[in-house]
Protein backbone atom coordinates (compact mmCIF):
# COMPACT_ATOMS: atom_id res chain seq x y z
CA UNK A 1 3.91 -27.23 -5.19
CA UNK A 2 3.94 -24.66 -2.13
CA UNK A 3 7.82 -24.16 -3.20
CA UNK A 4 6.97 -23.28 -6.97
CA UNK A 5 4.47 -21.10 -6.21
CA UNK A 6 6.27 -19.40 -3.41
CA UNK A 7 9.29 -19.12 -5.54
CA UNK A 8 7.12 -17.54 -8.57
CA UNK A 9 6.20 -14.97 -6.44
CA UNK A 10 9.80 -13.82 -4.89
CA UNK A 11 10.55 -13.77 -8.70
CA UNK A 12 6.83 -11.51 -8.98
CA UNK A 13 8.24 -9.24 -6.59
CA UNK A 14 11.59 -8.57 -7.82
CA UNK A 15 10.56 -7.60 -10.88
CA UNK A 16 7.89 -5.33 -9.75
CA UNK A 17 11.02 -3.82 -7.80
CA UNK A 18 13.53 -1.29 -9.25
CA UNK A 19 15.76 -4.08 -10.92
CA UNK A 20 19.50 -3.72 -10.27
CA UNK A 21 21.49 -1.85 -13.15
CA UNK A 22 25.38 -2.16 -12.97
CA UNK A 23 28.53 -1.38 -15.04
CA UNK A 24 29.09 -3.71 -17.67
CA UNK A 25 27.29 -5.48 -20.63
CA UNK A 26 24.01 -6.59 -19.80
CA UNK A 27 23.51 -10.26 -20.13
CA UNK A 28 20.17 -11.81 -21.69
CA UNK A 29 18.67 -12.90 -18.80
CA UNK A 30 19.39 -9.40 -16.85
CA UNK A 31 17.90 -7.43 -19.88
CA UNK A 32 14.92 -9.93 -20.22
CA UNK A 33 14.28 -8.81 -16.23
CA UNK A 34 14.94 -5.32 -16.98
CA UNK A 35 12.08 -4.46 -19.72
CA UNK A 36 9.76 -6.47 -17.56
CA UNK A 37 10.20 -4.67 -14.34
CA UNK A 38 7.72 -1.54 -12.99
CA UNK A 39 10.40 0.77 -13.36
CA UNK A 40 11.04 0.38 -17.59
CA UNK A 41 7.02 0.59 -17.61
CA UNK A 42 7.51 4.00 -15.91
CA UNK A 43 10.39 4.94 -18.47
CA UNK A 44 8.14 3.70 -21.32
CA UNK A 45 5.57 5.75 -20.34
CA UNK A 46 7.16 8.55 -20.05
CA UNK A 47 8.57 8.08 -23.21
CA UNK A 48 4.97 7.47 -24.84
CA UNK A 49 3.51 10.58 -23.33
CA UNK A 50 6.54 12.92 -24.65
CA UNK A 51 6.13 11.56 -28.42
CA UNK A 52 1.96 12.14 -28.28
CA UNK A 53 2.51 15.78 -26.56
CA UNK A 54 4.86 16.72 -29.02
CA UNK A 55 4.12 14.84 -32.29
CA UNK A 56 4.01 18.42 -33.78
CA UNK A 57 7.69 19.94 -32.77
CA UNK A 58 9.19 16.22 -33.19
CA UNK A 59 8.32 15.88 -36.73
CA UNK A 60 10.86 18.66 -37.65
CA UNK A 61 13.14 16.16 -35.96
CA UNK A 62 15.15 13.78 -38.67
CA UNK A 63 16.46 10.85 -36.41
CA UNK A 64 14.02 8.39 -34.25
CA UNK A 65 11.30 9.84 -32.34
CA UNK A 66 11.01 6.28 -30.13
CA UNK A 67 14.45 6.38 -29.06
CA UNK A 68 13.58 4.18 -26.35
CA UNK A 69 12.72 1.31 -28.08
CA UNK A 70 15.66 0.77 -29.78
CA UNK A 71 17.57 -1.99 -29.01
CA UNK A 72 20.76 -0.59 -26.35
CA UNK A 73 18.49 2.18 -24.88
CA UNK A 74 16.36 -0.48 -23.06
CA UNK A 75 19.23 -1.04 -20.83
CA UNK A 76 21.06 2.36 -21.42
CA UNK A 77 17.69 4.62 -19.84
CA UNK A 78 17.31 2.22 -17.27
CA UNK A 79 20.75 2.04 -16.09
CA UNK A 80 21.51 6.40 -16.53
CA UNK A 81 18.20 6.90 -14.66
CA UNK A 82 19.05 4.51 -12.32
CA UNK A 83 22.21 6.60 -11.40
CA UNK A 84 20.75 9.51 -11.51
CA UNK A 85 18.24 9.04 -9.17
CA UNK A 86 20.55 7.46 -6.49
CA UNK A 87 22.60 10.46 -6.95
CA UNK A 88 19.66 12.90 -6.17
CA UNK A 89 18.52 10.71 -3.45
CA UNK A 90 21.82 10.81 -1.29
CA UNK A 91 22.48 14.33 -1.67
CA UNK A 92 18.76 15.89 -0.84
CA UNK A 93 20.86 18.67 0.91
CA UNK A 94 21.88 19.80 -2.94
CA UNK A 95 19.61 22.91 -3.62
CA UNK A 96 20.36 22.60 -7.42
CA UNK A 97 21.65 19.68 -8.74
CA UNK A 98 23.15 20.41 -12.44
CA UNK A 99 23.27 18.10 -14.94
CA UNK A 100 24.61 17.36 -18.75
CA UNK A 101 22.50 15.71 -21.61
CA UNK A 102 25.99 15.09 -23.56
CA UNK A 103 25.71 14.84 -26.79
CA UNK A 104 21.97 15.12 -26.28
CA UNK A 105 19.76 14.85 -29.77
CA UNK A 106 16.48 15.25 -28.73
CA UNK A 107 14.33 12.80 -26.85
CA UNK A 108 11.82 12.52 -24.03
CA UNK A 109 15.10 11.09 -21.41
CA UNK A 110 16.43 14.44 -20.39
CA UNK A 111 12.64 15.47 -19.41
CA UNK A 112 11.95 12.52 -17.57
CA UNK A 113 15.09 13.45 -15.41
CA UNK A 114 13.90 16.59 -14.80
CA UNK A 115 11.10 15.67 -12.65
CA UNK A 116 12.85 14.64 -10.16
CA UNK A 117 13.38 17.03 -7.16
CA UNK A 118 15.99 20.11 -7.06
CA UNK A 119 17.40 19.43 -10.51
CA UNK A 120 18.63 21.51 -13.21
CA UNK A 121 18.78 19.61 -16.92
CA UNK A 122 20.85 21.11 -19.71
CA UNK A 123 21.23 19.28 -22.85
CA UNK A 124 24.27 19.82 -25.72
CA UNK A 125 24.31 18.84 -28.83
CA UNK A 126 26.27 20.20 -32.06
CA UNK A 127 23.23 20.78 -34.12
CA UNK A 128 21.84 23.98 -34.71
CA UNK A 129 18.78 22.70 -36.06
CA UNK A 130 17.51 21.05 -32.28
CA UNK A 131 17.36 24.71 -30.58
CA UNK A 132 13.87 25.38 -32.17
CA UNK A 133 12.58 21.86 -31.13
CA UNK A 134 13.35 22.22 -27.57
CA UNK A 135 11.87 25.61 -27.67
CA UNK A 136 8.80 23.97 -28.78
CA UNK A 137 8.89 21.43 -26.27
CA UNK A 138 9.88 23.53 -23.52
CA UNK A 139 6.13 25.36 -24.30
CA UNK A 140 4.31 22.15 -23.72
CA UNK A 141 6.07 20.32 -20.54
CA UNK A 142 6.04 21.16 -17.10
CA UNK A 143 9.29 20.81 -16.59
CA UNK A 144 11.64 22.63 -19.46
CA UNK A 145 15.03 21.76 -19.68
CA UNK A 146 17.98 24.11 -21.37
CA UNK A 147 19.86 23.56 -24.75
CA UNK A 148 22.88 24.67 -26.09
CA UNK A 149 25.01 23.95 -29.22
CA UNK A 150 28.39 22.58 -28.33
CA UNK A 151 30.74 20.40 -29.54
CA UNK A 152 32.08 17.82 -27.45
CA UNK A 153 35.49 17.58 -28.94
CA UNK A 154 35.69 21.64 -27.85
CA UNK A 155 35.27 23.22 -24.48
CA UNK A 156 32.26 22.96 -22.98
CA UNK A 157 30.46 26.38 -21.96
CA UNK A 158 30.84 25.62 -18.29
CA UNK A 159 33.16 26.47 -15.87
CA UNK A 160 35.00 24.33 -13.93
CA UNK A 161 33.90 22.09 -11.16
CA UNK A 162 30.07 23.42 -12.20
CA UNK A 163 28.19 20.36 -12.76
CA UNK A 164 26.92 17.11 -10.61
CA UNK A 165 26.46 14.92 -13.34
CA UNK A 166 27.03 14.44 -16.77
CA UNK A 167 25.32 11.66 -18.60
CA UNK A 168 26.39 10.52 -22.10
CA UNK A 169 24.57 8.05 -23.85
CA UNK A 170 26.29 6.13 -26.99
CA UNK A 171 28.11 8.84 -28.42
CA UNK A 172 31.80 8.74 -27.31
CA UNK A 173 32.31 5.61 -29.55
CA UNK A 174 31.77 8.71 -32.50
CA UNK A 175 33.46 11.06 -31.66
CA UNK A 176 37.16 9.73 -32.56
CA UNK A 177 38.85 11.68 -29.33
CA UNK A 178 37.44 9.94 -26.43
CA UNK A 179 40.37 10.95 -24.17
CA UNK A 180 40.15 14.97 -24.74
CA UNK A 181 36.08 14.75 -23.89
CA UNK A 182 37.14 12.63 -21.28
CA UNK A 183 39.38 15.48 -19.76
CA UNK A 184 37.33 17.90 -20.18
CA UNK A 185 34.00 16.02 -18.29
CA UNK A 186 36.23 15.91 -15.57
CA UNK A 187 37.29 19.35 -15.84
CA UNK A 188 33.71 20.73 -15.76
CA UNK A 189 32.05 17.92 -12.68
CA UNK A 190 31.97 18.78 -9.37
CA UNK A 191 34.53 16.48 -7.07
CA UNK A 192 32.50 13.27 -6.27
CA UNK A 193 30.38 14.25 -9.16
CA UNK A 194 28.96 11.48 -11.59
CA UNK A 195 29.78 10.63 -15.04
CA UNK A 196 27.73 8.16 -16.87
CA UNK A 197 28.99 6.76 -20.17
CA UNK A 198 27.66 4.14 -22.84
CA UNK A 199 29.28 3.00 -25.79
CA UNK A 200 28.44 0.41 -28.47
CA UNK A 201 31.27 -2.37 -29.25
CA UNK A 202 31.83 -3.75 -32.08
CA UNK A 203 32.37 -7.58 -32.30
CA UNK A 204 32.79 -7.64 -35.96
CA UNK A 205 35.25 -4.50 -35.84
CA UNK A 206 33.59 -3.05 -38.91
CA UNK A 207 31.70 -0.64 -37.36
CA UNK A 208 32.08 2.03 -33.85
CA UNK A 209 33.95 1.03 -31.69
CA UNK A 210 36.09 -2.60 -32.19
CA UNK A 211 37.08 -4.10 -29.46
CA UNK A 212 40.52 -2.58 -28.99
CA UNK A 213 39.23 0.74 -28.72
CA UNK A 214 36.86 -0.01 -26.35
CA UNK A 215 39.98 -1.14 -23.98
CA UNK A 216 41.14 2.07 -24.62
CA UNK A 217 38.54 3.68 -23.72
CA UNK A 218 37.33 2.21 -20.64
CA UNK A 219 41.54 2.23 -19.60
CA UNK A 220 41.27 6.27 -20.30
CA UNK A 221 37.43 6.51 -18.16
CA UNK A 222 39.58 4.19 -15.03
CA UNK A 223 42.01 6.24 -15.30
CA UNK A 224 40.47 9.99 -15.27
CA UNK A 225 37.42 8.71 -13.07
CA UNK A 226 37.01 6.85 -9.96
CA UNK A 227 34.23 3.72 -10.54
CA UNK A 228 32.34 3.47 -7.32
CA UNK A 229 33.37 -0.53 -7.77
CA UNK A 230 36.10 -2.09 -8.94
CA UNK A 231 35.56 -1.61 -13.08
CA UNK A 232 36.61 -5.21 -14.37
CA UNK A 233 36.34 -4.23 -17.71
CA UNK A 234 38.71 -6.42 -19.15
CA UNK A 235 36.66 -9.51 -17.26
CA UNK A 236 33.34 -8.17 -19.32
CA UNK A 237 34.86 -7.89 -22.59
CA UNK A 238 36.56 -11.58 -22.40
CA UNK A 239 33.45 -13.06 -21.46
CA UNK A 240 31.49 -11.08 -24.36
CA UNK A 241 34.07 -12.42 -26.91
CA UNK A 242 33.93 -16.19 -25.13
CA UNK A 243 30.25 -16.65 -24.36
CA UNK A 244 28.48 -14.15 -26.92
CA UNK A 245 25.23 -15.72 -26.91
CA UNK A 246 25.00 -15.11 -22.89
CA UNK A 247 24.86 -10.91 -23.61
CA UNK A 248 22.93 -8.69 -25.49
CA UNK A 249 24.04 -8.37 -29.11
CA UNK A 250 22.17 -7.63 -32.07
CA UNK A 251 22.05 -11.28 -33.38
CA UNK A 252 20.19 -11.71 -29.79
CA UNK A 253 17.76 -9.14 -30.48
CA UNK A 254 17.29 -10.18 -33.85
CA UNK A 255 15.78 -13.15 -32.75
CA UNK A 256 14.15 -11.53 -29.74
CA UNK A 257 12.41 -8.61 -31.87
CA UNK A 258 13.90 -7.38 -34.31
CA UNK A 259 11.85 -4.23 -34.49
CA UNK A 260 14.02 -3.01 -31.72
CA UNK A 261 16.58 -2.67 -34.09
CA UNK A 262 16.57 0.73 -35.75
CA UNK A 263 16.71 -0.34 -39.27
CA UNK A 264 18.53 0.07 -41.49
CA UNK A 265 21.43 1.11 -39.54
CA UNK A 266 24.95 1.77 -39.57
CA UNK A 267 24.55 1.53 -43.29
CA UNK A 268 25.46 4.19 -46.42
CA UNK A 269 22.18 5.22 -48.65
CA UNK A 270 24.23 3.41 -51.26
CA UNK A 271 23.51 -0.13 -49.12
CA UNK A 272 20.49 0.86 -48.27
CA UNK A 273 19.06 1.20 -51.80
CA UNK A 274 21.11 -1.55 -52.76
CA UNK A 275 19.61 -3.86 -49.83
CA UNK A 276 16.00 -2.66 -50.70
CA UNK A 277 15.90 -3.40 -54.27
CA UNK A 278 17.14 -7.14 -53.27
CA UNK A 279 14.20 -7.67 -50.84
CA UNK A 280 16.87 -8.42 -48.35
CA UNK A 281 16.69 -7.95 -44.94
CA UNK A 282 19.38 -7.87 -42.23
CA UNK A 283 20.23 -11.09 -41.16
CA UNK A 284 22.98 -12.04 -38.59
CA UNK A 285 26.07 -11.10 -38.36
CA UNK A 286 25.68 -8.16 -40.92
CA UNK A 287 26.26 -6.34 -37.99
CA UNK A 288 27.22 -7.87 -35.02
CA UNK A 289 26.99 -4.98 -31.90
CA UNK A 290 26.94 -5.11 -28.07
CA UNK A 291 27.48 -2.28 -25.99
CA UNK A 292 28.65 -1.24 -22.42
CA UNK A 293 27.52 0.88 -19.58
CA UNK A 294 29.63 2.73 -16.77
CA UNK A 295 29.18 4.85 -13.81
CA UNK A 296 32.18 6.75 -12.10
CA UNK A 297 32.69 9.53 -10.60
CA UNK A 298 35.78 12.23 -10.02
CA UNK A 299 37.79 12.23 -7.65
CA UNK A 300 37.27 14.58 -4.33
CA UNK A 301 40.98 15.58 -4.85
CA UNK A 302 40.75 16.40 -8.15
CA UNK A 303 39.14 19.64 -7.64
CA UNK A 304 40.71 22.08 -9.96
């Protein structure tokens, strides 16, 4: 009985701990630990006290206002912050540390990153329309961040070898020229500066990206970045395809809460309307998502 309870509360502890993020797709049992742990009730409530502050500037705002509880960003957040903040923490002797929302929309995550000490958060997006939101914003937090409109698949206003980190959640798998972004995230980090990329996969190769291209990408980020551990990609994805039901998909989190899903998604109006009028929900394997999460970092000799 002594063993149990001594055993329940190692298991206490380590989830009251910052829980261990790495590169790769999250399995069930990892996620389940993640959105339990002290550090995703931090991220939550930073999250919760962003929307109240600004319930005014973010209703001029089209896409989710919650982006955290949506069903990848429970693990994406987690694991970016996560980065991020080891990055700050090892290099304290940084006076600025400068860092890219890429590809930002607008949400409480860039923010929450910069509260933490000596950095410098600018956020890109292509949309026009976000400039007067983060204006807003920027009047009613105590940290502001900067926006600018860019366009990934262009050069980025920054010169090279300017930034520390560049953080890029779910969007490459969008774009349709990974590789050129790619090149030119490297071109603009500092050497031994930090890129963090998520993408979604998709399993039933209807939607962004299949499988394929997610070997291609993750061949082009090993081969433009250096991953601070040996990036088995091609392990992950096997095991995804073998043993879905071990890793979080959307079928999982339709059974686990379905609310998490942003519904409907990754659907025309046209099926939308079409769905609605039949009372029909989505059921499993409508869409059938998981998605992936890498950190790496250039190269110290490939300083341009």
């Amino acid at each position: 009985m002594l063993e149990v309870i001594s055993q329940a509360n190692k298991t206490e502890k380590i989830l009251n701990k910052w829980y261990p993020m790495y590169s790769g797709i999250p399995s069930v049992s990892d996620y389940e630990a993640c959105i339990n742990s002290d550090i995703f009730k931090k991220i939550e409530k930073s999250s919760n006290d962003f929307i109240s502050k600004n319930e005014v500037a973010l209703k001029k705002y089209p896409w989710s206002k919650d982006s955290l509880h949506s069903w990848s960003r429970q693990w994406e957040y987690p694991f970016a912050y996560d980065s991020i903040q080891r990055y700050v923490e090892q290099n304290q002797n940084i006076d600025s540390i400068k860092i890219l929302d890429a590809g930002s929309g607008v949400t409480f995550f860039p923010y929450m990153i910069a509260q933490l000490p000596h950095v410098e958060v600018n956020c890109g997006d292509y949309d026009s329309r976000w400039v007067r939101i983060y204006d807003e914003i920027n009047k009613n937090e105590k940290h502001s961040v900067a926006f600018q409109c860019v366009d990934l698949r262009k050069q980025l206003p920054y010169s090279s070898n300017d930034l520390d980190i560049i953080y890029c959640i779910s969007v490459l798998e969008h774009t349709g020229d990974f590789a050129l972004i790619l090149k030119e995230f490297k071109r603009v980090l500092k050497p031994g500066g930090l890129l963090i990329v998520t993408f979604d996969i998709s399993l039933d190769g209807h939607h962004d990206i299949n499988l394929e291209k997610s070997r291609k990408l993750l061949v082009e980020i090993s081969r433009e970045f250096q991953p601070p551990t040996p990036l088995n990609f091609e392990q992950n994805l096997s095991k995804l395809v073998a043993n879905p039901e071990s890793y979080v998909t959307t079928n999982y989190i339709l059974d686990y809460n379905r609310e998490l899903l942003p519904c409907p998604w990754n659907e025309t109006p046209i099926l939308t309307l079409k769905r609605i009028i039949k009372n029909r929900r989505i059921q499993k394997h409508d869409i059938n998502l998981s998605f992936f999460c890498v950190t790496v970092q250039k190269r110290v000799n490939d300083g341009l």
